[in-house]
Protein backbone atom coordinates (compact mmCIF):
# COMPACT_ATOMS: atom_id res chain seq x y z
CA UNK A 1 107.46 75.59 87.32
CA UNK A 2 103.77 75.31 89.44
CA UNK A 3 101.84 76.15 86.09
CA UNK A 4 101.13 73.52 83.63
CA UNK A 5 102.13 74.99 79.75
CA UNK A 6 99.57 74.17 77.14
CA UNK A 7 101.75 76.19 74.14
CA UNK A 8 104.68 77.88 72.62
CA UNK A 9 105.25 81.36 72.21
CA UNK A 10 107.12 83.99 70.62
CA UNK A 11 107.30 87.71 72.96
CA UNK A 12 107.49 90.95 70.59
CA UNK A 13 108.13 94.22 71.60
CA UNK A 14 107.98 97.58 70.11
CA UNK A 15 105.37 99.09 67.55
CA UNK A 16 105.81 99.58 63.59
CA UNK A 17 102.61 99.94 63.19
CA UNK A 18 100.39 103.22 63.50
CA UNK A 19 96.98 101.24 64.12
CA UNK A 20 97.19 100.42 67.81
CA UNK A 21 94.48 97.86 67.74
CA UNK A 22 96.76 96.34 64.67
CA UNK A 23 96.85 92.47 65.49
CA UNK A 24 100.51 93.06 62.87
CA UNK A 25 101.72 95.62 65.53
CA UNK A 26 105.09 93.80 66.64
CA UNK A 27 108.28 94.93 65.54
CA UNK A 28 111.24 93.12 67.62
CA UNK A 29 111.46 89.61 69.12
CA UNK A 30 112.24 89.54 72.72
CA UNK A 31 112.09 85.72 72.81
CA UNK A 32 111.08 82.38 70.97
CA UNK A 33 109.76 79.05 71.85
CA UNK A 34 108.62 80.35 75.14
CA UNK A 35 106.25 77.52 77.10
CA UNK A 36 103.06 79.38 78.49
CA UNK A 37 99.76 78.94 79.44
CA UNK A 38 96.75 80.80 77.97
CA UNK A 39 93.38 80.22 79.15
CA UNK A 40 90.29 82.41 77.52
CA UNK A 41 88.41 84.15 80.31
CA UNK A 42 85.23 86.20 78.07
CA UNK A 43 84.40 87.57 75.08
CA UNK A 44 82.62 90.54 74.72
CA UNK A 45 81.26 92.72 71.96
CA UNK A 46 81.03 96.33 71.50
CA UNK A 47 79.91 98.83 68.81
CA UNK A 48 82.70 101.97 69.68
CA UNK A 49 83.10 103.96 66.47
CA UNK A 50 81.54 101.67 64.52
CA UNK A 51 78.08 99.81 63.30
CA UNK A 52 80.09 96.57 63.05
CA UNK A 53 80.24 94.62 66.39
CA UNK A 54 83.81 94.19 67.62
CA UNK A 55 85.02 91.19 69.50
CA UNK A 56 87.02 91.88 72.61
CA UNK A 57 88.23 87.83 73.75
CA UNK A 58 90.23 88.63 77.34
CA UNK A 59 92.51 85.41 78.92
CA UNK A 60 95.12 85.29 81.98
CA UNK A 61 98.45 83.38 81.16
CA UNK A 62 101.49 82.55 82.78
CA UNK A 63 105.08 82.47 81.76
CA UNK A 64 108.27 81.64 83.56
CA UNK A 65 109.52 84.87 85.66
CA UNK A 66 112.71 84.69 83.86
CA UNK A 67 111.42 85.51 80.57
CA UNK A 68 110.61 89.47 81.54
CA UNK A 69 107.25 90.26 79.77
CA UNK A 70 106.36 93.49 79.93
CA UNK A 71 103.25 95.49 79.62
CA UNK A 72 101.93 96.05 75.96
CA UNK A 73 104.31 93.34 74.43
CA UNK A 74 102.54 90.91 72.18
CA UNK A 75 102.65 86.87 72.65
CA UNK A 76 102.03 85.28 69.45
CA UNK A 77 100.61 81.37 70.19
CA UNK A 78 102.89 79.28 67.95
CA UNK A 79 100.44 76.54 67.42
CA UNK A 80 97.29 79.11 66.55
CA UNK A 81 98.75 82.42 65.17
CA UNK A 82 96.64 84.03 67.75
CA UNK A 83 98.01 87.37 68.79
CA UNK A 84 97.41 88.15 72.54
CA UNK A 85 98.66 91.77 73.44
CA UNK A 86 100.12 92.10 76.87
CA UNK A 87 97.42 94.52 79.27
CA UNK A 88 98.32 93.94 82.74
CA UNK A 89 101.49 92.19 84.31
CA UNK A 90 100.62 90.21 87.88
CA UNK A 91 102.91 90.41 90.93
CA UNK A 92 103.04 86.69 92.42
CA UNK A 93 101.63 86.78 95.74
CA UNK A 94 103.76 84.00 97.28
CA UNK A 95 107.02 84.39 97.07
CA UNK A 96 108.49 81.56 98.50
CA UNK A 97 107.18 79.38 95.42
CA UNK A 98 107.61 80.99 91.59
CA UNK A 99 104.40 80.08 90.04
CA UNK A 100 105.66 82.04 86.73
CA UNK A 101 104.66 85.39 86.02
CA UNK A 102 100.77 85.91 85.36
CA UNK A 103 99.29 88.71 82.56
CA UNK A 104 96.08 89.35 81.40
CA UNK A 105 95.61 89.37 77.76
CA UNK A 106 93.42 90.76 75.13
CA UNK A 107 92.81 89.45 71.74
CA UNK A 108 90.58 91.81 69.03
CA UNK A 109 88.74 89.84 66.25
């Protein structure tokens, strides 16, 4: 393991929810006690559909390869009770050494 963890997390997947944007929106854990790395990239605000400013907080984290996170799952941080959903899974580009597998994440608040 290349990447350095600096938490614990638990992977859901599946949707009970019918609010997509639902930080609740988890239905089945996939795994527990899972060592990661989150780091927050930006924040951004927005106004869609609304008056009220809306928070869009975007990070990149890391996992080991062997855990198989998949797009749209949701990480919650174990120490925070931040939920991170899962946008984007990122192929490794070296091969030869498993630096875990890298996703960009989204948090709404």
């Amino acid at each position: 393991m290349i990447f350095v963890p600096n938490t614990k997390v638990n992977v859901y997947r599946g949707s009970n929810a019918l609010d997509p944007d639902e930080e609740t929106d988890y239905s089945t854990a996939v795994a527990s006690n899972v060592e990661a790395l989150i780091q927050e990239q930006q924040q951004t605000s927005s106004k869609k559909n609304s008056t009220a400013p809306r928070t869009l907080r975007q990070a990149y984290g890391r996992v080991l390869t062997s855990v198989g996170v998949q797009r749209n799952d949701r990480l919650k941080d174990n120490n925070t009770g931040i939920v991170w959903v899962v946008e984007e899974v990122l192929s490794n580009g070296n091969a030869l050494v498993s630096m875990g597998t890298r996703l960009l994440l989204t948090r709404q608040g």
